[in-house]
N, C-alpha and C. Protein backbone atom coordinates (compact mmCIF):
# COMPACT_ATOMS: atom_id res chain seq x y z
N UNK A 1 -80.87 198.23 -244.75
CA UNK A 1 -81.52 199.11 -243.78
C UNK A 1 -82.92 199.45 -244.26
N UNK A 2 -84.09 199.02 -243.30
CA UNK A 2 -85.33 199.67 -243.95
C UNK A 2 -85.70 201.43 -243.48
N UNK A 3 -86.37 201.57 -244.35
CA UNK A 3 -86.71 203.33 -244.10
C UNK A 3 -87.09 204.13 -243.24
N UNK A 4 -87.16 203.27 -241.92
CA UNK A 4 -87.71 203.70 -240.82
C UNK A 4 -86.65 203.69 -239.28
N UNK A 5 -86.02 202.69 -240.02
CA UNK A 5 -84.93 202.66 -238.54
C UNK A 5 -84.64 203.60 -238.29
N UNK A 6 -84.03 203.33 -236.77
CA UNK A 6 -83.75 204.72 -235.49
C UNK A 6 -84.97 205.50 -235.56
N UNK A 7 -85.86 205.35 -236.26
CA UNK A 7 -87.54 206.14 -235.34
C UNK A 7 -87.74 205.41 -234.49
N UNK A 8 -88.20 206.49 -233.50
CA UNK A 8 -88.99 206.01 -231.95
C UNK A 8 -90.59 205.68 -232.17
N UNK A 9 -91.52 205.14 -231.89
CA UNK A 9 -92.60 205.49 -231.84
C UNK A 9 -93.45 204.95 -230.24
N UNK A 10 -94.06 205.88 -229.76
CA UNK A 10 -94.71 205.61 -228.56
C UNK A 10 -96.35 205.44 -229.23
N UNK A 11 -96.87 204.04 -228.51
CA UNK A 11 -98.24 203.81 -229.48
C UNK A 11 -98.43 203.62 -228.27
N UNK A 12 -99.96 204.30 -228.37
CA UNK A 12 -100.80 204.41 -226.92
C UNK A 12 -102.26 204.19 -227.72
N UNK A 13 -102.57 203.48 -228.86
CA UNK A 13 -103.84 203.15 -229.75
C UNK A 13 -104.34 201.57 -229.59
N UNK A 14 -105.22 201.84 -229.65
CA UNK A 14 -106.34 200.19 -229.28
C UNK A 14 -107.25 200.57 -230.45
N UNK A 15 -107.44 199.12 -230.55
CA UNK A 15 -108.49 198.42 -231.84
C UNK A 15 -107.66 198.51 -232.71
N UNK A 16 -108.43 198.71 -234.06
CA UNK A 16 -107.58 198.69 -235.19
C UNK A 16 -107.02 199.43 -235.86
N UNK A 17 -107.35 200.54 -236.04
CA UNK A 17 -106.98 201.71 -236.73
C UNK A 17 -105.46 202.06 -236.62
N UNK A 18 -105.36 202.41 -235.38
CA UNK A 18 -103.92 203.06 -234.56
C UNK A 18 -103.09 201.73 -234.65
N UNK A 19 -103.35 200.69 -234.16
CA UNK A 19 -102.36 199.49 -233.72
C UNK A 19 -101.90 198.73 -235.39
N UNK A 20 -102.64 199.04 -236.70
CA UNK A 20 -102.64 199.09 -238.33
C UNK A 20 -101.23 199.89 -238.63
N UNK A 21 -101.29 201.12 -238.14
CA UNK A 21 -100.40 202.40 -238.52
C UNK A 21 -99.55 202.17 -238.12
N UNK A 22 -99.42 201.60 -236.87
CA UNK A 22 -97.90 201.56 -235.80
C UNK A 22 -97.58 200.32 -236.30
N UNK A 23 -98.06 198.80 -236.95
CA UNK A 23 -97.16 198.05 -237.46
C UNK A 23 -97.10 198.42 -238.78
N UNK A 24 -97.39 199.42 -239.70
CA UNK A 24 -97.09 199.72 -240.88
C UNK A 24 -95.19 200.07 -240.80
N UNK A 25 -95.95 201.23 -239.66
CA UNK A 25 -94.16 201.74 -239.22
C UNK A 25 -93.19 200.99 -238.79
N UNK A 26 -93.32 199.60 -238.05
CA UNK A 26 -92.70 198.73 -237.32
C UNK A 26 -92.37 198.06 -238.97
N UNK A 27 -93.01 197.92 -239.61
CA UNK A 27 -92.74 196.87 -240.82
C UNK A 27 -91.64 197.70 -241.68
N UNK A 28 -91.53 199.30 -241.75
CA UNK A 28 -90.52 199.99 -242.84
C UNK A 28 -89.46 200.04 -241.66
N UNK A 29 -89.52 199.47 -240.00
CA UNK A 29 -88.21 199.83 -239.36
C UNK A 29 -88.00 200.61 -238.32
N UNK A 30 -89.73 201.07 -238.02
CA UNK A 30 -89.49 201.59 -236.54
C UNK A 30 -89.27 201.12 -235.40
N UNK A 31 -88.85 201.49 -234.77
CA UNK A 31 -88.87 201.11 -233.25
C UNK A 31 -90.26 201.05 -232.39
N UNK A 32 -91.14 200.37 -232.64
CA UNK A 32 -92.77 200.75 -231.82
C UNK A 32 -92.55 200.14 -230.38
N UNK A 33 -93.26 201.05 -229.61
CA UNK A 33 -93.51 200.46 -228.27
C UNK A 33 -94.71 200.42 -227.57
N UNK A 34 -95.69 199.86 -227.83
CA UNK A 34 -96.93 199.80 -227.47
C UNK A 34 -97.05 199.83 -226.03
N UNK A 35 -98.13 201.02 -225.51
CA UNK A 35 -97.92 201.26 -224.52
C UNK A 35 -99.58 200.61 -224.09
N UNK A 36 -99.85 199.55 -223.47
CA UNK A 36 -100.97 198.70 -223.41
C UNK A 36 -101.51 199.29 -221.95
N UNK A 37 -102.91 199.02 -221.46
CA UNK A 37 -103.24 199.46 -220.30
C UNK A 37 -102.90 198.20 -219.28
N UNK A 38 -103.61 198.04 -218.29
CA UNK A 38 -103.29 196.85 -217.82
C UNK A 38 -104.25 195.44 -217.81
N UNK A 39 -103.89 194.52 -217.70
CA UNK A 39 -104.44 193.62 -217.75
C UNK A 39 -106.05 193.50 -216.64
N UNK A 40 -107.57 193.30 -217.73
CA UNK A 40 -108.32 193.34 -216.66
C UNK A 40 -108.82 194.74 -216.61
N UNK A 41 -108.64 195.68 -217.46
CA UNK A 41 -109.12 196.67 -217.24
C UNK A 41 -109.87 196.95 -218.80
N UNK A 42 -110.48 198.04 -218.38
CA UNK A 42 -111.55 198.02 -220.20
C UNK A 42 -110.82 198.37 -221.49
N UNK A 43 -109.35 199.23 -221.13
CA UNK A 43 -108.64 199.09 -222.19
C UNK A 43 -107.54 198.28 -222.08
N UNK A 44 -107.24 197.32 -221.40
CA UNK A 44 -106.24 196.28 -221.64
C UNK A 44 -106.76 195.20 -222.27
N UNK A 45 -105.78 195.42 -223.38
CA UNK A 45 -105.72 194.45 -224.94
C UNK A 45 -106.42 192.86 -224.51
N UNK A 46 -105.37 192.48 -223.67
CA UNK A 46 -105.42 190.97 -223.20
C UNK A 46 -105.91 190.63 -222.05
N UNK A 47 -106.46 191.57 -221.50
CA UNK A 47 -107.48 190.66 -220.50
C UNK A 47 -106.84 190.55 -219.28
N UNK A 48 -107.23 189.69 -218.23
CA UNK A 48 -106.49 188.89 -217.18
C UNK A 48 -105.77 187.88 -217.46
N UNK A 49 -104.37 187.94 -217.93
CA UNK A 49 -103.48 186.62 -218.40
C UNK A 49 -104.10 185.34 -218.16
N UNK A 50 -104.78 184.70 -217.14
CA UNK A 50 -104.92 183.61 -216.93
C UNK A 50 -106.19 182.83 -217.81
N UNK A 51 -107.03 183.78 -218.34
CA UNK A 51 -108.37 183.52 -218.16
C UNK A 51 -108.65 183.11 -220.02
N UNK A 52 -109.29 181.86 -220.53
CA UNK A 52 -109.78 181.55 -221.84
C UNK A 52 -109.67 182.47 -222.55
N UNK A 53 -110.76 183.44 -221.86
CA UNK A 53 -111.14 184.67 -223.12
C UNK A 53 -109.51 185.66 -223.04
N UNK A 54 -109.06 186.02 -222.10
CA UNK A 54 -107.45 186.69 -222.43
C UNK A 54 -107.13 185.92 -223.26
N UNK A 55 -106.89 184.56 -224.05
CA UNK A 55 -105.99 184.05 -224.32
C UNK A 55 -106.65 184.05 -225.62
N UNK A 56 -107.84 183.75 -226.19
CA UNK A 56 -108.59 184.07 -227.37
C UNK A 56 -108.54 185.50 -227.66
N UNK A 57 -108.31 186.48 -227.03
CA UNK A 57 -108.39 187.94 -227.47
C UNK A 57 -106.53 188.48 -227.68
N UNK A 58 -105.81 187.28 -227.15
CA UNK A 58 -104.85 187.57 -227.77
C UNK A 58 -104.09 187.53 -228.70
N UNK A 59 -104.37 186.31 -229.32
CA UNK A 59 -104.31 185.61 -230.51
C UNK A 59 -104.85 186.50 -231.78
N UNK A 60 -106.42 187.10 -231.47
CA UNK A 60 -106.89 187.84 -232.03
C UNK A 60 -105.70 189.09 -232.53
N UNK A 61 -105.11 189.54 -231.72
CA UNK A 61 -105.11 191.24 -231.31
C UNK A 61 -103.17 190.99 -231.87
N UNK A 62 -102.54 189.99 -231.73
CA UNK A 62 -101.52 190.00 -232.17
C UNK A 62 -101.05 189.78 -233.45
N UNK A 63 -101.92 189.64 -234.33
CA UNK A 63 -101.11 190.45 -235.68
C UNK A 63 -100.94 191.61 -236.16
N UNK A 64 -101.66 192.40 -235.14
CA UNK A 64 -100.92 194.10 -235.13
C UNK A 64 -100.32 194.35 -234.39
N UNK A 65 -99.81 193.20 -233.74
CA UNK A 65 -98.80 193.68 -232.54
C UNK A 65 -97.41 193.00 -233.08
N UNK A 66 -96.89 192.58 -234.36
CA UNK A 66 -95.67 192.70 -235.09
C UNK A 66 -95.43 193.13 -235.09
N UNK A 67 -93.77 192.93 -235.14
CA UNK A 67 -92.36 194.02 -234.44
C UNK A 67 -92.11 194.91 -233.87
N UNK A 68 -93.54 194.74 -232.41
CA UNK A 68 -93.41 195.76 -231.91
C UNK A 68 -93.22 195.08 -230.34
N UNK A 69 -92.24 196.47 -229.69
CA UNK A 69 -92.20 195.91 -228.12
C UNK A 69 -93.40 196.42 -227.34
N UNK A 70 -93.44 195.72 -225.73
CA UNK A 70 -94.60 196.36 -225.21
C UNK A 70 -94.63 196.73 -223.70
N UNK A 71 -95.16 197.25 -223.36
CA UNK A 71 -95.44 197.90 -221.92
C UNK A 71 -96.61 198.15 -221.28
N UNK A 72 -97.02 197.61 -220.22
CA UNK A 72 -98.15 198.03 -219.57
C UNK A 72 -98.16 198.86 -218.57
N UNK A 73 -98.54 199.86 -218.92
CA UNK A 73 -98.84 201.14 -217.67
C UNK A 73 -100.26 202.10 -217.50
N UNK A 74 -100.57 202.00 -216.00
CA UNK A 74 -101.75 202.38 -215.83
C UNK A 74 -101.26 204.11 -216.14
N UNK A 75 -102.31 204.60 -217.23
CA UNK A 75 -102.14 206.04 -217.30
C UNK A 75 -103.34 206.93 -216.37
N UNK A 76 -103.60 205.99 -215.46
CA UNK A 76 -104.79 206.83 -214.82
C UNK A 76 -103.55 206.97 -213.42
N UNK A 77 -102.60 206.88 -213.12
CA UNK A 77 -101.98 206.64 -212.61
C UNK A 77 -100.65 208.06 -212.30
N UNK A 78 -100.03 208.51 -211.22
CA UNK A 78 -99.58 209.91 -211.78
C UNK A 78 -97.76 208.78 -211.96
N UNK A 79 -97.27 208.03 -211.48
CA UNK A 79 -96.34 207.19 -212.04
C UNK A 79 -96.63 206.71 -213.37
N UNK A 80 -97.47 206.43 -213.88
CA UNK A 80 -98.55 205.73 -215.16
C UNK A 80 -97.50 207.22 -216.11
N UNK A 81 -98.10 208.31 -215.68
CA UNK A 81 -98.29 209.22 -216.71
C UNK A 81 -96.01 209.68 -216.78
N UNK A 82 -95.83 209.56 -215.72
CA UNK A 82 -94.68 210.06 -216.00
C UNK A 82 -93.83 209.03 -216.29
N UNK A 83 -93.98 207.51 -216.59
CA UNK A 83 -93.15 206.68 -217.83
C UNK A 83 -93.72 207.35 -219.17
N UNK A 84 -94.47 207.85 -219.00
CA UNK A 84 -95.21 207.58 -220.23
C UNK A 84 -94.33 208.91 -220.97
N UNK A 85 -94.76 210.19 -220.06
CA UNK A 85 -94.03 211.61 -220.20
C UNK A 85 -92.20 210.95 -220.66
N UNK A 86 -91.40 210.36 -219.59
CA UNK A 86 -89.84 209.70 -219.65
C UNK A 86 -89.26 208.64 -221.56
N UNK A 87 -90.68 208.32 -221.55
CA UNK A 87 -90.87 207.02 -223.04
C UNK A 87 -91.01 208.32 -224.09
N UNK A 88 -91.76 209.31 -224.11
CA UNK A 88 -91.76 210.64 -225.12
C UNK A 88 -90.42 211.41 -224.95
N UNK A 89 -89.52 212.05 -224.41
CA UNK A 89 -88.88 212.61 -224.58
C UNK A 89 -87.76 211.94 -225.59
N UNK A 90 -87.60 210.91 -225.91
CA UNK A 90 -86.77 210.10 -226.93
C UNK A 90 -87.91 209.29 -227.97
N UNK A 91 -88.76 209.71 -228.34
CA UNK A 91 -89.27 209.26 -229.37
C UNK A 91 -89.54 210.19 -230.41
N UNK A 92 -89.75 209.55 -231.70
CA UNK A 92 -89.94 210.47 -232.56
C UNK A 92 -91.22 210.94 -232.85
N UNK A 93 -92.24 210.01 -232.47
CA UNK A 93 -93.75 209.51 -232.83
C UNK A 93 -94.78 209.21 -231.48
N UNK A 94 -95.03 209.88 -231.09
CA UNK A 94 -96.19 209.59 -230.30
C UNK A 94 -98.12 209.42 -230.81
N UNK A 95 -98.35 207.80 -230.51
CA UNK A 95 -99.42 207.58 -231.56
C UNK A 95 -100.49 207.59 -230.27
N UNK A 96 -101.89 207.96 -230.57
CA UNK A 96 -103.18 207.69 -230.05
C UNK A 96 -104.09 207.84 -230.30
N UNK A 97 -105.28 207.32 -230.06
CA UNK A 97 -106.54 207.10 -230.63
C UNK A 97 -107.49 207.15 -230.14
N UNK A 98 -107.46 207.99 -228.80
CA UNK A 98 -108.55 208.37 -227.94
C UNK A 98 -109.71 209.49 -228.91
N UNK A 99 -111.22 209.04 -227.58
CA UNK A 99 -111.79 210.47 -228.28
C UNK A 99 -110.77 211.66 -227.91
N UNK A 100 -111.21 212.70 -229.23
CA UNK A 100 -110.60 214.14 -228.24
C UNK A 100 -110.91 214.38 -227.27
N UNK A 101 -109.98 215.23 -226.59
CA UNK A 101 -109.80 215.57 -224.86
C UNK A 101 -109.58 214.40 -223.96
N UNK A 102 -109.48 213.22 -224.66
CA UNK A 102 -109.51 212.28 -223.23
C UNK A 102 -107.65 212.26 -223.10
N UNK A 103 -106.84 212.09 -223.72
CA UNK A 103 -105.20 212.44 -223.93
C UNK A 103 -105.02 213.68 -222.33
N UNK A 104 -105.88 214.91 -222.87
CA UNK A 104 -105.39 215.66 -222.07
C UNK A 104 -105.46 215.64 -220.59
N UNK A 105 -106.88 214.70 -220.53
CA UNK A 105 -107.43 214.84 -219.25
C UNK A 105 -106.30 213.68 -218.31
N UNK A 106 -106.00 212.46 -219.54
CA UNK A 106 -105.03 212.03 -218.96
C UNK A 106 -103.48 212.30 -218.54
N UNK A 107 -103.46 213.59 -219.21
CA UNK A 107 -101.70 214.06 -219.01
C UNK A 107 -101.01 214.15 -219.86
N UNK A 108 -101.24 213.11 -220.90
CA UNK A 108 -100.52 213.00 -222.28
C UNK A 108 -101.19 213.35 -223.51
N UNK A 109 -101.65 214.54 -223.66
CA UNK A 109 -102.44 215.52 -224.78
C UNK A 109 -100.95 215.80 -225.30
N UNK A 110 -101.43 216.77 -226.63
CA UNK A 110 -100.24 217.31 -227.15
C UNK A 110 -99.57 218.19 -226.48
N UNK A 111 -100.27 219.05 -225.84
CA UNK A 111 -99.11 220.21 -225.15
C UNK A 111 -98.29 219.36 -223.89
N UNK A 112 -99.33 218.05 -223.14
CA UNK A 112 -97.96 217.79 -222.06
C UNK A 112 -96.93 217.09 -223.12
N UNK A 113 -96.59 216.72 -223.68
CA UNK A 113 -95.84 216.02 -224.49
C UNK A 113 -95.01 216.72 -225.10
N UNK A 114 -95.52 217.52 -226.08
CA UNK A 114 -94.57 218.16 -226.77
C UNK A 114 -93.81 219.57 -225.71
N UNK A 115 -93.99 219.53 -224.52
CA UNK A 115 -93.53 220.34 -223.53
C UNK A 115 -91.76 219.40 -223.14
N UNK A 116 -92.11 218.06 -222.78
CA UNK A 116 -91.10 216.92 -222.61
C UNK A 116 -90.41 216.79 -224.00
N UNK A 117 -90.98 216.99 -225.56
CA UNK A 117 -90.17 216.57 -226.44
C UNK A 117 -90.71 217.61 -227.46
N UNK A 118 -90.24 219.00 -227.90
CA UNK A 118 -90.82 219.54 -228.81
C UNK A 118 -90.47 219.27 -230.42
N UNK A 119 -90.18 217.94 -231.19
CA UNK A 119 -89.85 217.41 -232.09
C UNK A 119 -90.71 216.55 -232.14
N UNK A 120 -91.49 216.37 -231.26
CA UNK A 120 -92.35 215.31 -231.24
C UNK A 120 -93.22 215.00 -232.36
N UNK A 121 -93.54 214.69 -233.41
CA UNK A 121 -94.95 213.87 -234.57
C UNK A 121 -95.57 213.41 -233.34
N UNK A 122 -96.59 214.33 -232.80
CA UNK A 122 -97.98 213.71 -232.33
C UNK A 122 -99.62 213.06 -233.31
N UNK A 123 -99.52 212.40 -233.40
CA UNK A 123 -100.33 211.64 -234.37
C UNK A 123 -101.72 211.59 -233.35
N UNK A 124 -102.95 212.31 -233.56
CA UNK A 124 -104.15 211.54 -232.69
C UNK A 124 -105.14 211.31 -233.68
N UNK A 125 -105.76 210.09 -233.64
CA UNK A 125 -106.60 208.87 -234.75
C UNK A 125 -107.58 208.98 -234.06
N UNK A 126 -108.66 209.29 -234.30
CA UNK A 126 -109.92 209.76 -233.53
C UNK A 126 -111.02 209.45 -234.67
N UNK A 127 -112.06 208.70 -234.28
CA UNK A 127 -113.37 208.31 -235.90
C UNK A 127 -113.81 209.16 -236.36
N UNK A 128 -113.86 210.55 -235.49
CA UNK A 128 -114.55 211.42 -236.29
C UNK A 128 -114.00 212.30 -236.22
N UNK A 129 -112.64 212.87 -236.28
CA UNK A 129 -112.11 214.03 -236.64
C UNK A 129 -111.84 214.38 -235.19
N UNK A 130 -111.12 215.72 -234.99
CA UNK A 130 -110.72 216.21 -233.60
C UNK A 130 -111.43 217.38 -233.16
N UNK A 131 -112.58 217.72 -234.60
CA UNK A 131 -113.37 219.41 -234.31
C UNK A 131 -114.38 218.62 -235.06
N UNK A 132 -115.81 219.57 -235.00
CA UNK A 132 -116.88 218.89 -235.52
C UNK A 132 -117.78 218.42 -234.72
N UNK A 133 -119.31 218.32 -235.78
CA UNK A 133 -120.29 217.93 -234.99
C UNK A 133 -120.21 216.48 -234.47
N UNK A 134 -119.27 215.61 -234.94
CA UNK A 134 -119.38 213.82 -234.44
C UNK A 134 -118.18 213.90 -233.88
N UNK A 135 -117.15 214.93 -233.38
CA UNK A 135 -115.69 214.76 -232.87
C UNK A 135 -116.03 213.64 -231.55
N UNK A 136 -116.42 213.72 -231.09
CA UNK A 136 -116.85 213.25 -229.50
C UNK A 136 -117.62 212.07 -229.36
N UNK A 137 -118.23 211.76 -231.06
CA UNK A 137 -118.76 210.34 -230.91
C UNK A 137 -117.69 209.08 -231.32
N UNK A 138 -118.47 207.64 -230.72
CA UNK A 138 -117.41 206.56 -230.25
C UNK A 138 -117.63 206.15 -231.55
N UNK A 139 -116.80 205.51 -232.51
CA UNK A 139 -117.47 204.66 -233.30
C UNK A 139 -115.91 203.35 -233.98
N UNK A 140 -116.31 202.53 -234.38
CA UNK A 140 -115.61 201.69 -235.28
C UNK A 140 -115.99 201.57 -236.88
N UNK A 141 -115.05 200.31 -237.39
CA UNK A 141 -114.98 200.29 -239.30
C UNK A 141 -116.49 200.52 -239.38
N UNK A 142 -117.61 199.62 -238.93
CA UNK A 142 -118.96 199.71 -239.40
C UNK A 142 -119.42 201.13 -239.46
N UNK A 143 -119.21 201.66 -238.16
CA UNK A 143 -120.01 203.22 -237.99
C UNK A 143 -119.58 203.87 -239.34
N UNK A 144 -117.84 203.70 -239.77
CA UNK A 144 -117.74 204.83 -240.39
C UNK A 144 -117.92 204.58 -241.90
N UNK A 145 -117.79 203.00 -242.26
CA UNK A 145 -118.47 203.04 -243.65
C UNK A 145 -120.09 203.37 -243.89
N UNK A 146 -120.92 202.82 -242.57
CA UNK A 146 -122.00 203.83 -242.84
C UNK A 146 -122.63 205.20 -242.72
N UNK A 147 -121.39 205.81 -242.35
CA UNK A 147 -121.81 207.54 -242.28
C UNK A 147 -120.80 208.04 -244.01
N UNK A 148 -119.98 207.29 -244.20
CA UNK A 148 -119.46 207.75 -245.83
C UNK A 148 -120.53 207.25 -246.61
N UNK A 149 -121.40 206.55 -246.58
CA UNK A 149 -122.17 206.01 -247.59
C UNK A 149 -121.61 204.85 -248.15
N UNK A 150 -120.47 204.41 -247.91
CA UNK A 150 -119.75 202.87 -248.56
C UNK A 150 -120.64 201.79 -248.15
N UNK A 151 -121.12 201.58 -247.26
CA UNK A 151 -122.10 200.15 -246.43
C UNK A 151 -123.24 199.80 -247.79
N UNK A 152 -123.94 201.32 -248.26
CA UNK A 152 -124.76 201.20 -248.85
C UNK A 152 -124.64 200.67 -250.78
N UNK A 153 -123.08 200.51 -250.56
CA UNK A 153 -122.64 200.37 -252.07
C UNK A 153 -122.28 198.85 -252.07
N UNK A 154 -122.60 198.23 -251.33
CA UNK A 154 -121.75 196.51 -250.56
C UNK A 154 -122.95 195.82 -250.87
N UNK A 155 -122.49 195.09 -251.52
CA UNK A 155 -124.32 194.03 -252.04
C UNK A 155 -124.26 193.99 -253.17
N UNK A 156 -125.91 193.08 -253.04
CA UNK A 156 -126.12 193.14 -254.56
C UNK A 156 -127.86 194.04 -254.43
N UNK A 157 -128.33 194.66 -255.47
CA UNK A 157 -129.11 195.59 -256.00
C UNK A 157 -130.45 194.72 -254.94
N UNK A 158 -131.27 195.08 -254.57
CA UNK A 158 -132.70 194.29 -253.85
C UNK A 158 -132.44 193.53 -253.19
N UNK A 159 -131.06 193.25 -252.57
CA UNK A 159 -130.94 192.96 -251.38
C UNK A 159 -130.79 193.26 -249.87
N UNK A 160 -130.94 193.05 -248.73
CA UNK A 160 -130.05 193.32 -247.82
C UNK A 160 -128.79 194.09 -247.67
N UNK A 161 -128.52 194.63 -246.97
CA UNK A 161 -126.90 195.53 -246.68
C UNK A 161 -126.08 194.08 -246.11
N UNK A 162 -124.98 193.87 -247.04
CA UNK A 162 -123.90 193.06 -246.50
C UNK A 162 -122.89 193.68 -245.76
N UNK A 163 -122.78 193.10 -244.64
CA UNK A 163 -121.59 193.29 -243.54
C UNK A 163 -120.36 192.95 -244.35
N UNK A 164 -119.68 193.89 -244.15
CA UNK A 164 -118.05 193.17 -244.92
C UNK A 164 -117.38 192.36 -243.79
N UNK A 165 -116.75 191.95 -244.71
CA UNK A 165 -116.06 190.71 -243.72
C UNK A 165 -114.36 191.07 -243.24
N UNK A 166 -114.23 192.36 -243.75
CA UNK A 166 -113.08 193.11 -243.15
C UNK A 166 -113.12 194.07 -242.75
N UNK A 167 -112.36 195.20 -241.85
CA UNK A 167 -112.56 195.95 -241.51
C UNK A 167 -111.86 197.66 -242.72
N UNK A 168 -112.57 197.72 -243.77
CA UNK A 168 -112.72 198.10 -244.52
C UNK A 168 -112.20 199.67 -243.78
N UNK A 169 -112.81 200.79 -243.55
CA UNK A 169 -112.63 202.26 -242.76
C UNK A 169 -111.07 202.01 -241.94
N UNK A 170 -111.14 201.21 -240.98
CA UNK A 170 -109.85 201.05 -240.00
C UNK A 170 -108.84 200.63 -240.74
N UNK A 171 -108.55 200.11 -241.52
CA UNK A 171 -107.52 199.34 -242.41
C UNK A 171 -107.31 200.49 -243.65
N UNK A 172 -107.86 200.51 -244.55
CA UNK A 172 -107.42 201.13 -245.61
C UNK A 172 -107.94 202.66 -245.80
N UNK A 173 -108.52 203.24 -245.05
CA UNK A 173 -108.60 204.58 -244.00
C UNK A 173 -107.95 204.88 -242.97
N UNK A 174 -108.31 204.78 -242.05
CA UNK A 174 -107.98 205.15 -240.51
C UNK A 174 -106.72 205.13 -240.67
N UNK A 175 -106.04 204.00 -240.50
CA UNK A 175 -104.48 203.20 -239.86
C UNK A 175 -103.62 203.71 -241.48
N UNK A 176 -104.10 203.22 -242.07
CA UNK A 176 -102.91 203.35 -243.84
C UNK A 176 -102.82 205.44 -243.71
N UNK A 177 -103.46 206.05 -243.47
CA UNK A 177 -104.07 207.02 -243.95
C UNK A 177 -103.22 208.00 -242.89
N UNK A 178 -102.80 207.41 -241.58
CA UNK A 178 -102.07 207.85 -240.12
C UNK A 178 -100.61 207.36 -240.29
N UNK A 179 -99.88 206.06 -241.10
CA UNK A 179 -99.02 205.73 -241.42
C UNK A 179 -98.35 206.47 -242.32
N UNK A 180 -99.26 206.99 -243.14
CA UNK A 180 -98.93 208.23 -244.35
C UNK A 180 -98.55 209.23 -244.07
N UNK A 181 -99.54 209.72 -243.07
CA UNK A 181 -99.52 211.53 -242.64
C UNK A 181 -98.37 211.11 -241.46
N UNK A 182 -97.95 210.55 -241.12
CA UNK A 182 -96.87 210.40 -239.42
C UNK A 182 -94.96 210.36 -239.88
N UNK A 183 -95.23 209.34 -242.21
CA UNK A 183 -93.84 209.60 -242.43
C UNK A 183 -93.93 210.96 -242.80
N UNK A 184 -94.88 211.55 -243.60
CA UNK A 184 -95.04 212.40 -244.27
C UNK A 184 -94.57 213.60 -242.76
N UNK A 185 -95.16 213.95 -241.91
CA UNK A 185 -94.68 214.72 -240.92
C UNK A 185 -93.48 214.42 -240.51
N UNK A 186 -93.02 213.07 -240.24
CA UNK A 186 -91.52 213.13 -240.57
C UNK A 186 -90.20 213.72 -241.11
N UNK A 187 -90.87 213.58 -242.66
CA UNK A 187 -90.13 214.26 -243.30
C UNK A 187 -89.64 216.09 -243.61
N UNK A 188 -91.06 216.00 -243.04
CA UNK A 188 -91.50 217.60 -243.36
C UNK A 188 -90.36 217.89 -242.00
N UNK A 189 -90.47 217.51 -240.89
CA UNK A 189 -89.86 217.87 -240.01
C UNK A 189 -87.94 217.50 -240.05
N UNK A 190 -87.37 216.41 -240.97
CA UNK A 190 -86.28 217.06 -241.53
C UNK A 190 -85.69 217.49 -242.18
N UNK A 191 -86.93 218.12 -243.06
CA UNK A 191 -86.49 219.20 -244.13
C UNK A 191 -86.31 220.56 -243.06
């Protein structure tokens, strides 16, 4: 038995950070269910099924999508929002990675949620924190190794700034760092 079975987790995260964390959990034994937008829209993963680039961006996007199941539902949608509300009341983990306030505006913030499931581990993965002067700005791995100062430590001395060739912040920050704090609230919650 790995350490995670019989957890629920509802993943509602795009790019890397969030979709990192939720197969961390899928890998010790959770149950993940990626809740994807729809196809063709600016947050659906894969595109329009039919089309080259869907099929190159999927390939891409599916090695964080190990051992996990999936679902597409429009959450702009008031059916959208109440699978979504029906998928939380039996999970243990509800994951996302919106800026702050955009969850709420969609329906599924922490208070509608934990209203449907008050046991809930709400996890929200946001680049710059959830309070603060950058809460509200967009950013990815690059933005945030160059606001820690890491970008500037990558090289060699009188050269150029080298681009890393991984996603350095989202991987061994962001996602490892949300995988941590989500068993860790876990636990806390059955003690």
């Amino acid at each position: 038995m790995r350490p995670l079975e019989g957890i629920k987790v509802v993943d509602l995260s795009r790019l890397a950070p969030g979709p990192y964390a939720s197969m961390l959990l899928a890998d010790l034994g959770a149950d993940v269910l990626l809740v994807e937008a729809p196809p063709g829209t600016v947050q659906g993963s894969a595109g329009s099924p039919g089309s080259k680039d869907a099929q190159e961006r999927r390939r891409a996007y599916n090695p964080l999508s190990r051992n996990k199941r999936s679902i597409t539902v429009n959450l702009k949608a008031d059916a959208g929002r109440q699978i979504v509300h029906e998928l939380a009341k039996n999970a243990d983990v509800f994951l996302e990675g919106f800026r702050p306030g955009v969850t709420d505006r969609l329906g599924v913030g922490y208070d509608a949620i934990s209203r449907v499931n008050p046991r809930i581990v709400y996890a929200s993965l946001s680049g710059f924190g959830q309070t603060g002067p950058y809460s509200d700005m967009v950013g990815h791995d690059i933005n945030y190794i160059s606001v820690g100062g890491a970008l500037a430590m990558i090289g060699r001395e009188g050269q150029p700034l080298s681009i890393p060739q991984n996603v350095i912040a989202d991987f061994a920050g962001g996602g490892l760092m949300t995988a941590f704090a989500i068993t860790s609230a876990l636990l806390a919650r059955q003690n």
